[in-house]
C-alpha atoms as a PDB file:
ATOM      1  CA  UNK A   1       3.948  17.350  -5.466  1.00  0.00           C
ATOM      2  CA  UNK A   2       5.652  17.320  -1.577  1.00  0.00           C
ATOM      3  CA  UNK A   3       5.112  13.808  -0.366  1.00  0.00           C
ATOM      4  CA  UNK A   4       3.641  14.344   3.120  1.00  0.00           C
ATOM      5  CA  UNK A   5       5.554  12.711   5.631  1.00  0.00           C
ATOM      6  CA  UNK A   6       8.672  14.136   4.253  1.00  0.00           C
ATOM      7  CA  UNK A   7       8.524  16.861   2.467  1.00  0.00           C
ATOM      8  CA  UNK A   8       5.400  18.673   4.027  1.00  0.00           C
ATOM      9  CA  UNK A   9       2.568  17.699   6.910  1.00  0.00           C
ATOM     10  CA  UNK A  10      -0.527  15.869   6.366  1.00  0.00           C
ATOM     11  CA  UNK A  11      -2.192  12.389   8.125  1.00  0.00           C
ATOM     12  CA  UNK A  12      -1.818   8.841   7.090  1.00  0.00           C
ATOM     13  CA  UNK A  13      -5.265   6.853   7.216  1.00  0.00           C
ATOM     14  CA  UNK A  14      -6.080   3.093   8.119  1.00  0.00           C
ATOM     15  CA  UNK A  15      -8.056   1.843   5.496  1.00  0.00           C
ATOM     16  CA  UNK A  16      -8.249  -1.176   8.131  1.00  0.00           C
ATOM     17  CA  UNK A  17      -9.597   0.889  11.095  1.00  0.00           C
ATOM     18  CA  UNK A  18      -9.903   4.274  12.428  1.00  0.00           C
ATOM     19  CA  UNK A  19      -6.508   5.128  13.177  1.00  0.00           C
ATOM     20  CA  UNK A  20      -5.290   8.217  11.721  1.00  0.00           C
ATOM     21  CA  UNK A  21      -1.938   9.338  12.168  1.00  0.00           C
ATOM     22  CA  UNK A  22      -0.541  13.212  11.812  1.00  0.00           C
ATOM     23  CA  UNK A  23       2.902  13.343   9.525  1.00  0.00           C
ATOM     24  CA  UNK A  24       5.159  16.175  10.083  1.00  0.00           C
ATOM     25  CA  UNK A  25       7.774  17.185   7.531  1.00  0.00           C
ATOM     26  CA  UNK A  26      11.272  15.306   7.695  1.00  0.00           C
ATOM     27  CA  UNK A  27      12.555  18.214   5.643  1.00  0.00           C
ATOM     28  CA  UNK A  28      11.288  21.126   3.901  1.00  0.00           C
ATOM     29  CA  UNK A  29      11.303  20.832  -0.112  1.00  0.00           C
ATOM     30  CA  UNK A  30      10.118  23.856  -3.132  1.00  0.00           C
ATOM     31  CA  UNK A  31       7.261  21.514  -3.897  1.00  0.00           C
ATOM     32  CA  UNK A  32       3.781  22.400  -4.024  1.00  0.00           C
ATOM     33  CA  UNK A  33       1.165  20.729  -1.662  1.00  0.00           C
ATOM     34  CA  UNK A  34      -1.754  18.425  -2.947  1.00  0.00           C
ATOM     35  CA  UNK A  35      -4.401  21.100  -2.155  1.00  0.00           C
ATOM     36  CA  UNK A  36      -2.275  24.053  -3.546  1.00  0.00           C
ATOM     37  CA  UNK A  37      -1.999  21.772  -6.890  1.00  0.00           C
ATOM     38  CA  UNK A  38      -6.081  21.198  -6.713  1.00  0.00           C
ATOM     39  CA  UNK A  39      -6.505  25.201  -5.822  1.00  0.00           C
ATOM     40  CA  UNK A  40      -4.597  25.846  -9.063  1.00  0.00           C
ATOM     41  CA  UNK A  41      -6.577  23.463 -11.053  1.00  0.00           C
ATOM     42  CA  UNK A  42      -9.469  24.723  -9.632  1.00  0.00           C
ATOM     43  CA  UNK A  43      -8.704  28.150 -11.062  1.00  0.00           C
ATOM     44  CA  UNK A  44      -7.945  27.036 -14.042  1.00  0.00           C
ATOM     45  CA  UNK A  45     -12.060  25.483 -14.712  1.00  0.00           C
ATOM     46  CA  UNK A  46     -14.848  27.979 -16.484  1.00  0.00           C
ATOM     47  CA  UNK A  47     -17.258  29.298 -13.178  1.00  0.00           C
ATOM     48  CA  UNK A  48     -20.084  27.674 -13.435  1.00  0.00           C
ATOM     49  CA  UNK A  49     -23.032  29.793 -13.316  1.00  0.00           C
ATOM     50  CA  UNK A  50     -26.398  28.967 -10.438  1.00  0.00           C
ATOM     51  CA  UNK A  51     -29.234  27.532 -11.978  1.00  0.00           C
END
């Protein structure tokens, strides 16, 4: 997975406070992004019917 920060955007939390930081890329990479890795999982899981 692209390491945000560097190899894709995403925001660095304070566990300490509310501070939360935006993280552009350093440099673009082929990896896939946390949330296109869940979508694919996702996909991947039976649909669950409504009950």
């Amino acid at each position: 997975m692209s390491t945000p920060g560097i190899g894709s955007a995403g925001h660095i939390f304070r566990t300490d406070g509310t501070v939360l930081m935006p993280l552009h890329a350093a440099r673009p990479d082929a990896l896939p992004t946390v949330a296109a890795v869940m979508q694919g999982l996702l996909a991947q899981l039976p649909a669950r019917r409504a009950a």
